[in-house]
C-alpha atoms as a PDB file:
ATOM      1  CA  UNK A   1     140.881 113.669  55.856  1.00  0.00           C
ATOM      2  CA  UNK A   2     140.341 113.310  52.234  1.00  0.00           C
ATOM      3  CA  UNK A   3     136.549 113.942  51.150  1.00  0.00           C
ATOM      4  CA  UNK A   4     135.609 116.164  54.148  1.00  0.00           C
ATOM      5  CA  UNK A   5     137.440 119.485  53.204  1.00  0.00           C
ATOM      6  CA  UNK A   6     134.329 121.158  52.863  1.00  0.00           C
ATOM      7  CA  UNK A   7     133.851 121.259  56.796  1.00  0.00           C
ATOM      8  CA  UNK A   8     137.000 122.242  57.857  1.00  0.00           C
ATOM      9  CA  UNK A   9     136.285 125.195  60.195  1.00  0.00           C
ATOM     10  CA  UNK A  10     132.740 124.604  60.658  1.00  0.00           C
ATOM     11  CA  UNK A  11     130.727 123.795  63.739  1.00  0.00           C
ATOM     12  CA  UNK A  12     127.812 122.028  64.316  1.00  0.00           C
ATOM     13  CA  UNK A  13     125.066 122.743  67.310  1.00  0.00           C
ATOM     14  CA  UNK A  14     121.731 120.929  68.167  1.00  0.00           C
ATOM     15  CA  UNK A  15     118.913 124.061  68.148  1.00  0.00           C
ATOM     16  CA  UNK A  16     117.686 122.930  71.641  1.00  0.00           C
ATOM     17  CA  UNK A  17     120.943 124.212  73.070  1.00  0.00           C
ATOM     18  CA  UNK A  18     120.661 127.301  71.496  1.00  0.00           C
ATOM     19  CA  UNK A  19     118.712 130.276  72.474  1.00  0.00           C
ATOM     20  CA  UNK A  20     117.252 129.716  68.918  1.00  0.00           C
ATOM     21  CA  UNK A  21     118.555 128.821  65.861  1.00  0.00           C
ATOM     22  CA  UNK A  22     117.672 130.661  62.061  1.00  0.00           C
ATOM     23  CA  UNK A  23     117.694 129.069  58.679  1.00  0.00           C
ATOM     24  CA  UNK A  24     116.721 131.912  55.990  1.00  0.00           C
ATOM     25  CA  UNK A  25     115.075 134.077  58.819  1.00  0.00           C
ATOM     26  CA  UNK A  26     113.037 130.709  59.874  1.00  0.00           C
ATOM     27  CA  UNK A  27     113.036 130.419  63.656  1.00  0.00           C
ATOM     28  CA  UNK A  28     113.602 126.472  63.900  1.00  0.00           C
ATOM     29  CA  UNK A  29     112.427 124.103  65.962  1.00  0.00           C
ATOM     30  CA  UNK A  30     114.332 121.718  67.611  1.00  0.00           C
ATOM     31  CA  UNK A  31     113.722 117.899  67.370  1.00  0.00           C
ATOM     32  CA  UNK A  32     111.509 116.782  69.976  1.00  0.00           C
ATOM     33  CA  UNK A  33     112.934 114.468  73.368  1.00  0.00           C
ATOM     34  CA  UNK A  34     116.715 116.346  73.931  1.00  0.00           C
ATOM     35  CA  UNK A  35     118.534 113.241  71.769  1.00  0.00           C
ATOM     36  CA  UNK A  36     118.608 114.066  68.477  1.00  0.00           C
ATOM     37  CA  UNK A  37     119.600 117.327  66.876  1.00  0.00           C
ATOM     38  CA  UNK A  38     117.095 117.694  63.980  1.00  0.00           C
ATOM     39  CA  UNK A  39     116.119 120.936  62.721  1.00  0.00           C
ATOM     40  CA  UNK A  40     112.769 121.209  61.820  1.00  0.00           C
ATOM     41  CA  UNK A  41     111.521 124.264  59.459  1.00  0.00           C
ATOM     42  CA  UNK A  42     108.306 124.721  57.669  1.00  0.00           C
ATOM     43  CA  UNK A  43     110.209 122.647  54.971  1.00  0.00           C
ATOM     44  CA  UNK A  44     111.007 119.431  56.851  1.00  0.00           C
ATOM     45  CA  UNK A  45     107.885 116.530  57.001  1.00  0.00           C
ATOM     46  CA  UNK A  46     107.510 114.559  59.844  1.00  0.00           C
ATOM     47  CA  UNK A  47     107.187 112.449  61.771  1.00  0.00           C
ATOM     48  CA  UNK A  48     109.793 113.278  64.067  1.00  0.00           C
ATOM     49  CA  UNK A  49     111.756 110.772  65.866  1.00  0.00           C
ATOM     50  CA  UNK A  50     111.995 111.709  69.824  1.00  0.00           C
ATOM     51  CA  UNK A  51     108.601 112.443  70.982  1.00  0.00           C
ATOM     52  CA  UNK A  52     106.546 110.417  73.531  1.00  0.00           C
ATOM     53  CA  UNK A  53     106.020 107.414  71.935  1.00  0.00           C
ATOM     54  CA  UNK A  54     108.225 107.362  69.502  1.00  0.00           C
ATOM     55  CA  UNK A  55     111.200 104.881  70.476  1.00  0.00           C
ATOM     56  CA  UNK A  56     111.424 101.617  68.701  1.00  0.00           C
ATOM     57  CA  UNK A  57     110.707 102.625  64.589  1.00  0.00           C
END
């Protein structure tokens, strides 16, 4: 499809599937409540959507 050629052969995983995850030698941290797939680094501000309390923003 026109515009997406840059992800041909790539894959994309959620962090909380994964025995753990790496960005730049970063162990990651998976967004919070199973749903979403964020990945959360020393980098990333929250808050986090997912978490107790969290539904309806």
């Amino acid at each position: 499809m026109a515009g997406y050629e840059e992800l041909a052969d790539r894959v994309a995983v959620y962090p909380g599937k994964m025995d753990y995850c790496d960005v730049d030698g970063e162990r990651v941290r998976p967004q919070a409540g199973g749903f979403y797939g964020g990945w959360i680094t020393h980098r990333v501000a929250g808050p986090f959507k997912g978490g107790p309390g969290t539904m309806g923003w």
